[in-house]
Structures are given as C-alpha cells and as structure tokens.
Protein backbone atom coordinates (compact mmCIF):
# COMPACT_ATOMS: atom_id res chain seq x y z
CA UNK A 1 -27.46 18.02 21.86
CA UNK A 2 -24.62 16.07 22.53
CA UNK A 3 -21.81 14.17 19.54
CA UNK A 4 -18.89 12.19 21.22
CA UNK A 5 -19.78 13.36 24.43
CA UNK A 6 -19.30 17.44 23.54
CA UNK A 7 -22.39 20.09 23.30
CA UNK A 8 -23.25 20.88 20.56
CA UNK A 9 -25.06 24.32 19.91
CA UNK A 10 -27.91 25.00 18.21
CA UNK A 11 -25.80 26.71 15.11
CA UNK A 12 -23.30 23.69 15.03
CA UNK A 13 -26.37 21.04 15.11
CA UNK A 14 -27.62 22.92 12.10
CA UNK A 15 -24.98 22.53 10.04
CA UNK A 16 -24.48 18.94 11.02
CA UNK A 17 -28.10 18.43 10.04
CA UNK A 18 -26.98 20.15 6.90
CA UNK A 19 -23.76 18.33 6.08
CA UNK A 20 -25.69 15.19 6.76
CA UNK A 21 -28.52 15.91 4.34
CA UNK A 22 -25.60 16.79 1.80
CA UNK A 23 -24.77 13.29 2.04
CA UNK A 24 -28.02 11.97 1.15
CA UNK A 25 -28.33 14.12 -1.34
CA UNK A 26 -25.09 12.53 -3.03
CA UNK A 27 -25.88 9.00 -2.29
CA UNK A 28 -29.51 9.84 -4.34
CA UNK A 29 -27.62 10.94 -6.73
CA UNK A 30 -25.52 8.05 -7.12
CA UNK A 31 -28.25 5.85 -7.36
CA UNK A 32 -27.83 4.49 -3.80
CA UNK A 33 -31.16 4.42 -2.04
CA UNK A 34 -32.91 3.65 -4.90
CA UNK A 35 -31.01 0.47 -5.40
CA UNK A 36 -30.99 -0.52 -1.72
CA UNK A 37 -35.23 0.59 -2.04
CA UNK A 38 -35.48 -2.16 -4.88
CA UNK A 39 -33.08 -4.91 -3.87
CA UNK A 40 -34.36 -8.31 -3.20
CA UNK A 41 -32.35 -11.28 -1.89
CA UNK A 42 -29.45 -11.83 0.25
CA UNK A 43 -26.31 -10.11 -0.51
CA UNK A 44 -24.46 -11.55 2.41
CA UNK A 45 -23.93 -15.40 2.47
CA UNK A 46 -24.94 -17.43 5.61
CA UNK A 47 -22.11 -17.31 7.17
CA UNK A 48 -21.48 -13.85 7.02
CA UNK A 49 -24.83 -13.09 8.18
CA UNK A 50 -23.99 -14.81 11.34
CA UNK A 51 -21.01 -13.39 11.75
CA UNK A 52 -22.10 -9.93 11.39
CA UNK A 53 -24.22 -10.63 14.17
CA UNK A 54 -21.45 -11.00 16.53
CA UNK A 55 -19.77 -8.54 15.17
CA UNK A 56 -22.77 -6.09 16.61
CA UNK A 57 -20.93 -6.58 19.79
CA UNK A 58 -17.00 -6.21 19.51
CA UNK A 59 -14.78 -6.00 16.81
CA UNK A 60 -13.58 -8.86 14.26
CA UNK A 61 -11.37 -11.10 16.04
CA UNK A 62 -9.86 -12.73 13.46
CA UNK A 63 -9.19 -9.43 11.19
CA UNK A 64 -7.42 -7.89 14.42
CA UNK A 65 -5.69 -11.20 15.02
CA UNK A 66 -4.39 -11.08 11.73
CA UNK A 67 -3.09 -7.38 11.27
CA UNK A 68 -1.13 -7.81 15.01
CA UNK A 69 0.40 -10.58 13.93
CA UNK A 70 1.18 -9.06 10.46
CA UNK A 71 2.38 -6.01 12.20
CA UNK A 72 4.85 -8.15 14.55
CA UNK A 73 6.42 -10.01 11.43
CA UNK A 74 7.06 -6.06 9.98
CA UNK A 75 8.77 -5.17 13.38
CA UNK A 76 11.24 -8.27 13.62
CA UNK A 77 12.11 -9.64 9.69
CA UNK A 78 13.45 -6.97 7.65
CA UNK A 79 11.95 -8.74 4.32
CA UNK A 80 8.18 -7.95 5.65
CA UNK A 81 9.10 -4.67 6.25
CA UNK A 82 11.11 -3.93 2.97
CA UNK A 83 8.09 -5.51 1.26
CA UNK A 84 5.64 -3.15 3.05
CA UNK A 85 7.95 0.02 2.36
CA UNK A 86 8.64 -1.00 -1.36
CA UNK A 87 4.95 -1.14 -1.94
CA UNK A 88 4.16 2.27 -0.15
CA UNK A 89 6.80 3.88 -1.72
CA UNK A 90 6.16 2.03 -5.25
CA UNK A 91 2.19 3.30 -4.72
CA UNK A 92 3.27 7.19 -3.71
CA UNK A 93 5.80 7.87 -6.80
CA UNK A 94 4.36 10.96 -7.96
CA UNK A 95 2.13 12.08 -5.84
CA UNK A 96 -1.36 12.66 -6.69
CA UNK A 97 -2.94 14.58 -9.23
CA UNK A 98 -6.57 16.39 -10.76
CA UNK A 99 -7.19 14.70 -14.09
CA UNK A 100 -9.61 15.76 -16.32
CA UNK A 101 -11.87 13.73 -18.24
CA UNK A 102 -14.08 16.52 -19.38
CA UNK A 103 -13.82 20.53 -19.46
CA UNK A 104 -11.06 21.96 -17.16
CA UNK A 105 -13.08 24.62 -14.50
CA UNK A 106 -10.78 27.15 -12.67
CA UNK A 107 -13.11 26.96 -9.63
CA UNK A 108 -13.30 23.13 -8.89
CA UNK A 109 -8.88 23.38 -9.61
CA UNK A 110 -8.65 26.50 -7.01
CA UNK A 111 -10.71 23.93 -4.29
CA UNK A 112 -8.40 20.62 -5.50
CA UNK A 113 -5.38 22.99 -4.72
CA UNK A 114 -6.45 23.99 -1.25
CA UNK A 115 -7.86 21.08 -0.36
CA UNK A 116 -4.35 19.33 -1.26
CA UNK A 117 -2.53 21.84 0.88
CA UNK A 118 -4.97 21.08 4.03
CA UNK A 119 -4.70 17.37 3.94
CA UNK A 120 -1.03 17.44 3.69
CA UNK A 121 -1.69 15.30 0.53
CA UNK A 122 1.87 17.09 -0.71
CA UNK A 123 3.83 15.54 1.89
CA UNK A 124 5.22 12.14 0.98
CA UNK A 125 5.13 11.23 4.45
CA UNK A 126 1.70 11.26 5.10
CA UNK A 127 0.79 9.47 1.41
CA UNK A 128 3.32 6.72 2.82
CA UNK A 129 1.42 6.93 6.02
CA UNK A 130 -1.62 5.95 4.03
CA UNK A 131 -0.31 4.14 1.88
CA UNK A 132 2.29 1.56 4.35
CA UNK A 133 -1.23 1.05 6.53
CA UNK A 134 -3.59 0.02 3.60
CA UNK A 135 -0.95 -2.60 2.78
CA UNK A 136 -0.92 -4.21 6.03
CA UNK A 137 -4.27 -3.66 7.25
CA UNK A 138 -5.90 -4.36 3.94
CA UNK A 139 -8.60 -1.60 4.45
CA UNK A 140 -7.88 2.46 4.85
CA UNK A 141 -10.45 3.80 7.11
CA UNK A 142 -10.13 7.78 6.38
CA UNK A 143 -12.03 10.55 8.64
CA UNK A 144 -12.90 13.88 7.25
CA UNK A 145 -12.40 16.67 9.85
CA UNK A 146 -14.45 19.65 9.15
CA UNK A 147 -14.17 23.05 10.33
CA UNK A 148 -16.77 25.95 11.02
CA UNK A 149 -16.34 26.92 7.38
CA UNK A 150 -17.42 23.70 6.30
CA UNK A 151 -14.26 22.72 4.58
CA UNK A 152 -12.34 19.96 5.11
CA UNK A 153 -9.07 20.24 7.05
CA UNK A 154 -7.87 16.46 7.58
CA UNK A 155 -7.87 12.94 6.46
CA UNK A 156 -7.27 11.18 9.36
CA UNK A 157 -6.63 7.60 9.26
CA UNK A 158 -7.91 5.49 11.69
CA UNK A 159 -7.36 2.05 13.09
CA UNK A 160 -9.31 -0.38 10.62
CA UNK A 161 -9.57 -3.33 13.65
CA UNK A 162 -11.20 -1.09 15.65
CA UNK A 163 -13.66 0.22 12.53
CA UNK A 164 -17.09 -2.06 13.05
CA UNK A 165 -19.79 -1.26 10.41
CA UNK A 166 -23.26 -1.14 11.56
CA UNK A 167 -25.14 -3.58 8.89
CA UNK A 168 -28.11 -5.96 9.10
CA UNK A 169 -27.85 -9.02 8.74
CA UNK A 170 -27.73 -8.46 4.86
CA UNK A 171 -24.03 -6.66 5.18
CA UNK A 172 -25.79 -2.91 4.57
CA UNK A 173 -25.92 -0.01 6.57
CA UNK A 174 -28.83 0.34 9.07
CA UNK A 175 -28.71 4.13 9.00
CA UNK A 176 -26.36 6.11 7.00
CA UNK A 177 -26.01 8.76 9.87
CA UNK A 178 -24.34 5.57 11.95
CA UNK A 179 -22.78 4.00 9.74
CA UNK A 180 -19.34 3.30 11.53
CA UNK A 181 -18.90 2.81 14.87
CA UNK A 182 -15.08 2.14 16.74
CA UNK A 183 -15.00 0.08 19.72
CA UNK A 184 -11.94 -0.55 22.00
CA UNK A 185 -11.31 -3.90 21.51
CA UNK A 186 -9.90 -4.42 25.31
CA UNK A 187 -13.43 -3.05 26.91
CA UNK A 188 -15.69 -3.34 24.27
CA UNK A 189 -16.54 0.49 24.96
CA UNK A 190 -18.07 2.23 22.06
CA UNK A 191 -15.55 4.71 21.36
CA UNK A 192 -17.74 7.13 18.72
CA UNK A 193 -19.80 6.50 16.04
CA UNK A 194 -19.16 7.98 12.71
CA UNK A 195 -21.68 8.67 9.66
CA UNK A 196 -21.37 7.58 6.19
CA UNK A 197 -20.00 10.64 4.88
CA UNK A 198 -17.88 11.54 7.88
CA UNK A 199 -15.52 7.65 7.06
CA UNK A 200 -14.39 6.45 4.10
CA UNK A 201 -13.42 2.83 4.53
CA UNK A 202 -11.95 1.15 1.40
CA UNK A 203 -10.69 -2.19 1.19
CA UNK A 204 -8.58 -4.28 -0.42
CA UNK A 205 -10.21 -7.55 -1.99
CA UNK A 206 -13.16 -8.17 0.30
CA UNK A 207 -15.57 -11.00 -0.39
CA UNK A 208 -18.48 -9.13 -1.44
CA UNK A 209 -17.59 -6.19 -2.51
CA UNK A 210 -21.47 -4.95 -2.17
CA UNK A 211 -21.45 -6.99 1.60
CA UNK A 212 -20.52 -4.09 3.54
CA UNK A 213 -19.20 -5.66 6.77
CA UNK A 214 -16.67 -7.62 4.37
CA UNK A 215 -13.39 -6.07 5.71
CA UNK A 216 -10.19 -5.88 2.93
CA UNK A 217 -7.76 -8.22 3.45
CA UNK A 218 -3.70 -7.36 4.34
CA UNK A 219 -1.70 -8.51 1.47
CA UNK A 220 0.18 -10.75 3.98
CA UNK A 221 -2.92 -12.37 5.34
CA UNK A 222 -2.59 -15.93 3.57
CA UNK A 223 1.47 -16.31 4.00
CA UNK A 224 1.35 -16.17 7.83
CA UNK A 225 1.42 -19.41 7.94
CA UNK A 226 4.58 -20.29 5.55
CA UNK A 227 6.58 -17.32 7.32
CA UNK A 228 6.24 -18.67 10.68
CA UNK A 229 7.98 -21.81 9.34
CA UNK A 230 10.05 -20.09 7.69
CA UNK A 231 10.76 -18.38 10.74
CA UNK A 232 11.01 -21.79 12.95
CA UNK A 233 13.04 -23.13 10.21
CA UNK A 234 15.51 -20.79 10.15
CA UNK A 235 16.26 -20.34 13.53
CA UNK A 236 16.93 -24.23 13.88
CA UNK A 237 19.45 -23.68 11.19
CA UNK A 238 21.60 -21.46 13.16
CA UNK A 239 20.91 -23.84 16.21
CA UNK A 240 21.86 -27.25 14.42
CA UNK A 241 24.85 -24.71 13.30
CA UNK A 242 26.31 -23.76 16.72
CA UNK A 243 25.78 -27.19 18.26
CA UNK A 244 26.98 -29.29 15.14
CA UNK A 245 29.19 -27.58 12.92
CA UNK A 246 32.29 -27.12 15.20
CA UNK A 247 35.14 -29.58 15.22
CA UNK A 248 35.10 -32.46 18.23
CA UNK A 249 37.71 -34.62 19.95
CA UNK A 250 36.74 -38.37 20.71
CA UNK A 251 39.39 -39.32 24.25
CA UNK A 252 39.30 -43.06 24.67
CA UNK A 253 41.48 -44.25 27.49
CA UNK A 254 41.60 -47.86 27.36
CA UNK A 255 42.04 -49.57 30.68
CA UNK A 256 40.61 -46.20 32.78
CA UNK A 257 39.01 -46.47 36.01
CA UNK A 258 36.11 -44.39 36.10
CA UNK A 259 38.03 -41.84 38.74
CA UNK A 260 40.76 -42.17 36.22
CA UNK A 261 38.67 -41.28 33.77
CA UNK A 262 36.91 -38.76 35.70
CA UNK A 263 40.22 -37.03 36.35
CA UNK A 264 41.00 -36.69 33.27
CA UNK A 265 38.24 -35.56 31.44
CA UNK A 266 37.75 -32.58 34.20
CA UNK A 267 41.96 -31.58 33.86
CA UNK A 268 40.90 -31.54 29.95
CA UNK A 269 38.13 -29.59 30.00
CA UNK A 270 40.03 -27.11 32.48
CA UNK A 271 42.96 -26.58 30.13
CA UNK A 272 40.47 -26.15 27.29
CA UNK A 273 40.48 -22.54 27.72
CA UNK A 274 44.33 -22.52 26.93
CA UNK A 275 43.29 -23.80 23.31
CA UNK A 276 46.00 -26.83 24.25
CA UNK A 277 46.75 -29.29 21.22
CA UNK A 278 49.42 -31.65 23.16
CA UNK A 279 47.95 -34.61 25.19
CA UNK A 280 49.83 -36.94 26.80
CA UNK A 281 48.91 -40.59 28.58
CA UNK A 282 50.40 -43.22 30.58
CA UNK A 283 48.88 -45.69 29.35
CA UNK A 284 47.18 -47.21 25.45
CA UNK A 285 45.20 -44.28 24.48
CA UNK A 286 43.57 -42.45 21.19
CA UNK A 287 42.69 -38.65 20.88
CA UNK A 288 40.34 -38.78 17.67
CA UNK A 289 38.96 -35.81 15.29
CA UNK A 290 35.68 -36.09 14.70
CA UNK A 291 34.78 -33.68 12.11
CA UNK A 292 31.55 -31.40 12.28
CA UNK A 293 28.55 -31.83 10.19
CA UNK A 294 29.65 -31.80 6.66
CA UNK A 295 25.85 -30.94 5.42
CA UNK A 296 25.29 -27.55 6.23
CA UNK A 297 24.58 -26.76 2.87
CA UNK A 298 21.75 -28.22 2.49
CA UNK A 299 18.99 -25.90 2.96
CA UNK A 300 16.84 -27.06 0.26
CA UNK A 301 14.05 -26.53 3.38
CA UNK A 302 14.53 -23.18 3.77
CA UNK A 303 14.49 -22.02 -0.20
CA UNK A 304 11.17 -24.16 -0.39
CA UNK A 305 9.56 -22.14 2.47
CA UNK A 306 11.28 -18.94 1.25
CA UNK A 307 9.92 -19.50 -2.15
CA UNK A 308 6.90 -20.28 -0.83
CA UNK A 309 6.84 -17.35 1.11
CA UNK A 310 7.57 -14.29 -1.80
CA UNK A 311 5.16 -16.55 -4.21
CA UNK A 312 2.07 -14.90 -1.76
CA UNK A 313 3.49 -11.85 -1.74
CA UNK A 314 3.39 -9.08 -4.52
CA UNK A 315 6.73 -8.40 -5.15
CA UNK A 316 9.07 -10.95 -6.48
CA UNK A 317 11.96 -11.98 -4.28
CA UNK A 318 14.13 -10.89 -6.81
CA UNK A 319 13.52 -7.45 -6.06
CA UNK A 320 15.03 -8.10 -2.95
CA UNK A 321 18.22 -9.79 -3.30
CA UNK A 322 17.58 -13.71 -4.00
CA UNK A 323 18.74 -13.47 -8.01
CA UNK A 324 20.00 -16.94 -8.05
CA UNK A 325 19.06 -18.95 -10.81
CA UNK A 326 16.54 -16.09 -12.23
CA UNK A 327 16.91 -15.36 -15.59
CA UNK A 328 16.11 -11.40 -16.40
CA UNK A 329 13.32 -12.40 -18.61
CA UNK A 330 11.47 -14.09 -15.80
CA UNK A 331 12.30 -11.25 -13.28
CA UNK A 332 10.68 -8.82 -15.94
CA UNK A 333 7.99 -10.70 -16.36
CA UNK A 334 7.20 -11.07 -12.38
CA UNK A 335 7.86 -7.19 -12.21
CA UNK A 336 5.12 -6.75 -14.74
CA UNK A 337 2.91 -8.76 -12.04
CA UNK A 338 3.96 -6.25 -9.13
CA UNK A 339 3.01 -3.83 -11.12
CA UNK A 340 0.01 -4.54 -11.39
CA UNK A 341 -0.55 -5.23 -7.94
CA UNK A 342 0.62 -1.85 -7.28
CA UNK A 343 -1.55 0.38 -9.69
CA UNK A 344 -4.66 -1.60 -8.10
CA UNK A 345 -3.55 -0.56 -4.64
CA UNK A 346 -3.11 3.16 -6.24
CA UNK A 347 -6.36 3.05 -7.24
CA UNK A 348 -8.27 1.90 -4.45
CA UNK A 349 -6.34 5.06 -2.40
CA UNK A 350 -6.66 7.63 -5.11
CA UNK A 351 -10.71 6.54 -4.92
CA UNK A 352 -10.74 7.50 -0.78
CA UNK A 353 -9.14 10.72 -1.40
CA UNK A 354 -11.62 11.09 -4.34
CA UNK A 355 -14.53 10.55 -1.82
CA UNK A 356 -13.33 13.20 0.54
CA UNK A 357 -12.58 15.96 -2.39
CA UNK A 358 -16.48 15.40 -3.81
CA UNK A 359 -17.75 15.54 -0.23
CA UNK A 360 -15.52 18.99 -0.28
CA UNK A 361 -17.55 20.09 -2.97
CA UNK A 362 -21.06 19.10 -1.63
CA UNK A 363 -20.13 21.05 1.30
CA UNK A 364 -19.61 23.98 -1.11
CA UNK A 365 -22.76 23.41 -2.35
CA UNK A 366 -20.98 22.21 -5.93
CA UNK A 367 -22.90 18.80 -7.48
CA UNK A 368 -19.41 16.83 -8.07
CA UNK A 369 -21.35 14.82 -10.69
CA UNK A 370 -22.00 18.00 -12.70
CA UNK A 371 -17.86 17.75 -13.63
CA UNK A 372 -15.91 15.06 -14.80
CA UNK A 373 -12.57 14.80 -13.40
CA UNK A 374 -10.62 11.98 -11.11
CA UNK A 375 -8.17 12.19 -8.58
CA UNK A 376 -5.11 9.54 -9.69
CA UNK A 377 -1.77 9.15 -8.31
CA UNK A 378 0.39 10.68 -11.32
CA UNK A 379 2.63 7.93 -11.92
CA UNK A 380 1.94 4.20 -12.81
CA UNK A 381 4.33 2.00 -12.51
CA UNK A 382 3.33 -0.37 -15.38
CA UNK A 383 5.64 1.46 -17.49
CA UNK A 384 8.75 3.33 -16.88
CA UNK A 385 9.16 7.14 -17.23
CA UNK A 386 10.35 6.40 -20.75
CA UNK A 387 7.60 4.81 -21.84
CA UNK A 388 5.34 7.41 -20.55
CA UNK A 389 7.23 10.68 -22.19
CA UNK A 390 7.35 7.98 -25.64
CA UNK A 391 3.60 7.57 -25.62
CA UNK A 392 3.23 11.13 -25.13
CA UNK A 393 5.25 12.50 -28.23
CA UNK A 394 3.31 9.57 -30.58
CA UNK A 395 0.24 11.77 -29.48
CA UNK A 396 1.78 15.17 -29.66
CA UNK A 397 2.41 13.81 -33.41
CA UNK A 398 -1.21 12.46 -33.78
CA UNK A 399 -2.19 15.86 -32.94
CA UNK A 400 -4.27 15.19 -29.99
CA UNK A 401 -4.77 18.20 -27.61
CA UNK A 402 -1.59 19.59 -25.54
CA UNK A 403 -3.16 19.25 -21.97
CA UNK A 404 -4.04 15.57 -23.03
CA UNK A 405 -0.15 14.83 -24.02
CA UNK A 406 0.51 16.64 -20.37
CA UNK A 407 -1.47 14.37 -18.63
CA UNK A 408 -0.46 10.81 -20.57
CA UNK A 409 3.17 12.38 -19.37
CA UNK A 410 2.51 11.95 -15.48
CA UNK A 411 2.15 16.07 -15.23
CA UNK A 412 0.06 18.34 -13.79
CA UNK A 413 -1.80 20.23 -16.39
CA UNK A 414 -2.63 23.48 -14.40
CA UNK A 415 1.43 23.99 -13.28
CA UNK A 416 2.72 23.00 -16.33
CA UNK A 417 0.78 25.86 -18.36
CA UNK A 418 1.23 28.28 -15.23
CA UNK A 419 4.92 27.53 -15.44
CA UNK A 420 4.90 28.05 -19.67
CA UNK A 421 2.83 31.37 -19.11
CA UNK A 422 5.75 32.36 -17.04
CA UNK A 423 8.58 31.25 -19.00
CA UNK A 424 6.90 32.64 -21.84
CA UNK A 425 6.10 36.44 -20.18
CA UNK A 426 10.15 36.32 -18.49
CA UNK A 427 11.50 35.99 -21.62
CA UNK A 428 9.15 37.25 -24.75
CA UNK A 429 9.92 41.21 -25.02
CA UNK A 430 6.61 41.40 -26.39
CA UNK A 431 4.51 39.52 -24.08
CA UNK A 432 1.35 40.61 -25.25
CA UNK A 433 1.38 38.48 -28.20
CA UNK A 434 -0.57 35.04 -28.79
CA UNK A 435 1.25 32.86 -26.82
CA UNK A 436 -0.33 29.84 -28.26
CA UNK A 437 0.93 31.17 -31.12
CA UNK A 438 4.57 31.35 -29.86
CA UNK A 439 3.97 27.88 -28.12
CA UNK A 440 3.01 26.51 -31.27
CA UNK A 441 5.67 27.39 -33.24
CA UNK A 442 8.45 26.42 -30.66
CA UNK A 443 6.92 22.69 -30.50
CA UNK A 444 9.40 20.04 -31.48
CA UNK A 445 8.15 18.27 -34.64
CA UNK A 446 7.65 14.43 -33.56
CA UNK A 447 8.10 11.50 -36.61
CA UNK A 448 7.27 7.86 -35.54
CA UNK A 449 8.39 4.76 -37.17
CA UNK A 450 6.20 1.48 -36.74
CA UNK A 451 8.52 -1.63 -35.70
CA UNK A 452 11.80 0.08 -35.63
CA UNK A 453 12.41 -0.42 -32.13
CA UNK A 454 14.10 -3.58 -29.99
CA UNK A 455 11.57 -5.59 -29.71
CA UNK A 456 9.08 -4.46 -32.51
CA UNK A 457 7.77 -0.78 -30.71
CA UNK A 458 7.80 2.16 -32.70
CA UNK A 459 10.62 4.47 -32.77
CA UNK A 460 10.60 8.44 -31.84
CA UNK A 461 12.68 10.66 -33.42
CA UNK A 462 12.44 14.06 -32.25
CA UNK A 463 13.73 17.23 -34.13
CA UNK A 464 14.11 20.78 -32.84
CA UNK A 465 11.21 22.99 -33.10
CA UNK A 466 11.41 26.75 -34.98
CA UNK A 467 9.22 28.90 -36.65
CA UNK A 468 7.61 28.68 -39.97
C-alpha cells in the first residue's frame, strides 16, 4: 500500500485503518452521520453548487487572488501589516489554557501538558504564526502529524489557497477518509490528499457555515478596493507635490528674437545650478515669482479614503496614530468593537487546537466526550487585567470554589495549586498539616460595595488575611 507516494507496511496500514476508524467513531458520536443520513434539501445555494464543481479541478481562484493580493498590501504599507500584527498579538496574550467545565482528571491534564509541549503551543512564535495567517487568509488549515506511538507531534499549518475540499455538489464531504485534497495551483498536480481527521480547516465567516466548500474570508477581503485608492491617491499627492509645490520664475523679454530668446533661456538654465538671484537685460524685461500651489493642504481625499479604509478593518485607526478629532469616549467605545472582533478570532483558533487535543485522546483510546473541559486562550481582551482580578475577588467573596476564581483570573489552575503546594511545603515547618486548612486561613477577606465605583461598578476593598 502506498500514502503520498511512500510504502506503507502492513503494521503502519493497520494503524491507519485504526486511526481512521477512530475518527468515525467520533464523528458518530457527535451526531455527524446521522444528521448527514437524515438530511434533505440543498445546503449549498445554486451558485455554490456550480462553483464547487469547478472547484473539483483546481483551486479557488478568487480566494487565492484575494489572499496574494492581501499578502502584497502587508509587505509594502506598514498600516496592513501593523493591523495584521496587532491582531495576532492582541489574539495570543496569554497563551492558551485547559479549562474545566466539569471534574478536573489528572490523566486527561498529564496528556494537555505533553501535548502542549509537542506542538510548541508554548512558544509565542508559533501561536503568532497561527494566529498572523488566520487573519489574512481567513481560514487556518492545521495538519496533525502522528508518530508510531500514535500521539500527536505537530500542528502544521498549511497553505489555505491550496486546501480544496472534496464535496458534492451539496458542499459535504464525499468520503471522510478524502476529505481534503492540496493542489499546486501552477500545475494543477494533486499534491496529497488528507482525511477528515488528519486537517482541521476553520474559517473565519464563511457563507454557510454547514456548506463545507465555503472558504473563511481574510479580514481585509472587502477593503481591497478602498486601499488601492488609497494607495493611487496618495502617491499622486507626493507627485502633484514635487511638480507643483516649488517656487517658479516667469522671464518675459519683450522685444526677443526667438535666438535671443533661445540664448537666454539656455545661459539661465545653465547658471541655475549656481542658485543665481541677479539677472540682468539689455533691453524692457520682467523676472516674475510665481508662487507654488498654495493648496496642499487639502487632502480632504485622502482622510475620506483613509477613513474609509480603517472603517472595514477591525481595529480603529486610532489605535494607530490618526487621534485627530477623536474624542476618548468614542475611541473606547470602537476599542470595545475590536475587542470583540478579537475574542471571536480567539475562539475560532482555540476550537482547531481543541480538535487536535480530542483527536489526541481518541488515539489514546479516551472518549473526549466522556469529560468536559475546553481549550481557550487565557486572556480576553474585552476587559483589562483589572477587571479580570476585580471579578475574581467579588467571587472569592461569594464563596464560589477557589479553582473557579483561578480560572475567571486568566490562570492556570493545575500550576497555580502546584506552585501553592510548593510555597506552602518550602516554608510550613510542619508540612504535613491540612494545607487547605492553612490556605484557608491565609485568604484575604474580600468586602464589595454596589455603585461605589466611577461610573456606577462595585468597589473591592481587600483586607489582609490571618488566622482565626
């Protein structure tokens, strides 16, 4: 048996077979081939249906058209790329985390932890990576590489405009073990084929969301248009600058010949270089200033199409140096919009990584459905750290749970009571008591006060903890 061209041995094809039927099992799980089993209809809309016919044979032109183009404006304007960086490094703050929604199990944390080390998923670097290319590319097409052990050692991410799903004509997968295939979009050479559970494609604000072949879109896509006038625009500013702005002379020589004049004009332009001021005629003449365009400053053009331009794009252009005439008020209010934008593209990344960890566990042989728990990114950016640590002592003072006041903090449960079981043995000399106990006692006492806060929040006041 051959995959991608290598053989394959009898052992290896057997544990393809079985990592394959893994797969199945989770998508019957899930619900998934029942509901494709009992669908009627059309999911995908005429259109689409036609298109996904062409796209049987070569990759979406107009999805690759528009993430080269989006890539060029990153390379050569500085405010596509700070946008693009902002947002990756805006959707990374934190890195990502295990969150429970049900009971903690020591087993399913020991896999998160060395499946995190694997995947490099604690290196900023490669969450950026992830994170820049989802942003411009508007889907993040994620591989799992698996070893002989059958545990996952990469997330690689691949080129989403060379990623073609194979769908009917109904945008859904014809066969799950084929369900991605890449194609060099030069040749039209299939390059490999992929199953279901070997890619994880997510995208960003497809069509139909249940249409299959509906790629994401880059968050650029619709202001291509306004930045190549903006671009066009601005560079005939600087060239109605250099050609009108400067000063001019107006030489009339009344009376001239035209060799007279001739003469003249080529003995002026030859002593231009000396920057001469002096000139000096035998007969009725005028040397006139003519000044240089006196309406530079009117670029009402160019703030239109750069207005224009940051309205389509997340982040305010506030955030990026254009604060005239924006009251703080409105720039907090358009932050609150980012925001938002941001903490959807965290979640749509966080729920890739989330597919790869639960097909870590099927390939364990552990139901991830039998355990509830969610891989997030541990910081959202709705709210400040602040806000965050201030929610979390009004619970502390509810009395809800510790770990739960952890985790509305932003930290990671398992190393914050690793590092208190350390403190606590380094520096108890009897170590063998009950260190809930101790941790109990030590807890700061939290008192809240409704509407005694700028702008009508409840205040914290915080006093030292102590024993009873």
């Amino acid at each position: 048996m051959k995959l991608f061209g290598i053989e394959i041995g009898g052992a290896r094809r057997q544990q393809l077979r079985e990592m394959n039927a893994a797969h199945k099992e989770a998508l019957a799980i899930n619900g998934e081939m029942d509901r494709q089993r009992l669908m009627k209809g059309r999911v995908a809309t005429p259109e689409n249906s036609i298109r996904h016919m062409y796209h049987k044979m070569h990759v979406d032109p107009d999805l690759r058209q528009s993430i080269l183009h989006i890539r060029h404006m990153d390379k050569v304007d500085g405010r596509v790329k700070q946008i693009h960086k902002r947002m990756a490094r805006d959707v990374t703050k934190g890195g990502l985390m295990l969150k429970w929604k049900g009971t903690r199990d020591q087993k399913i944390i020991k896999l998160w932890e060395e499946f995190f080390q694997r995947l490099q998923l604690n290196n900023r670097n490669k969450l950026l990576s992830d994170a820049r290319g989802a942003a411009m590319e508007g889907n993040l097409p994620i591989q799992w590489v698996v070893n002989d052990n059958r545990h996952i050692t990469g997330g690689v991410r691949m080129p989403s405009e060379t990623i073609v799903p194979r769908i009917d004509e109904n945008g859904r997968f014809k066969n799950m073990a084929e369900a991605y295939k890449q194609v060099d979009p030069f040749t039209w050479k299939e390059l490999a084929r992929f199953s279901r559970w070997q890619l994880t494609m997510v995208r960003l604000e497809p069509d139909n969301f249940d249409d299959m072949g509906c790629m994401g879109r880059p968050y650029l896509d619709a202001s291509r248009s306004i930045w190549q006038k903006l671009a066009m625009t601005e560079e005939d500013l600087v060239i109605r600058r250099r050609t009108r702005a400067p000063q001019k002379l107006s030489h009339v020589l009344e009376g001239a010949t035209d060799e007279q004049l001739q003469a003249y004009e080529e003995k002026t332009r030859n002593e231009s270089g000396e920057i001469q001021t002096d000139f000096f005629m035998n007969k009725k003449g005028t040397v006139t200033a003519i000044q240089g365009d006196a309406n530079m400053d009117q670029i009402a053009d160019v703030a239109y199409l750069l207005d224009t331009f940051f309205s389509g794009s997340p982040a305010p252009k506030g955030l990026f140096g254009y604060v005239e005439d924006l009251s703080r008020d409105v720039l907090e209010d358009l932050k609150a919009d980012y925001f938002q934008e941001i903490d959807g593209l965290q979640d749509m990344i966080s729920s890739a990584y989330q597919e790869g960890f639960e097909l870590e566990l099927l390939l364990q042989g552990i139901n991830p459905n039998a355990y509830q728990f969610a891989i997030e990114f541990a910081e959202r950016n709705t709210e400040t750290r602040n806000q965050r640590a201030d929610r979390a002592l009004k619970l502390q003072a509810l009395g809800v749970p510790q770990e739960l006041v952890f985790e509305e903090a932003g930290m990671d449960v398992s190393r914050v009571k690793a590092k208190l079981e350390e403190e606590g043995n380094g520096h108890d000399p009897y170590p063998v008591q009950d260190e809930e106990s101790n941790n109990r006692n030590r807890r700061p006492r939290v008192s809240v006060t409704p509407n005694n806060a700028p702008k009508g929040e409840s205040a914290t006041s915080i006093s030292s903890g102590g024993g009873n």
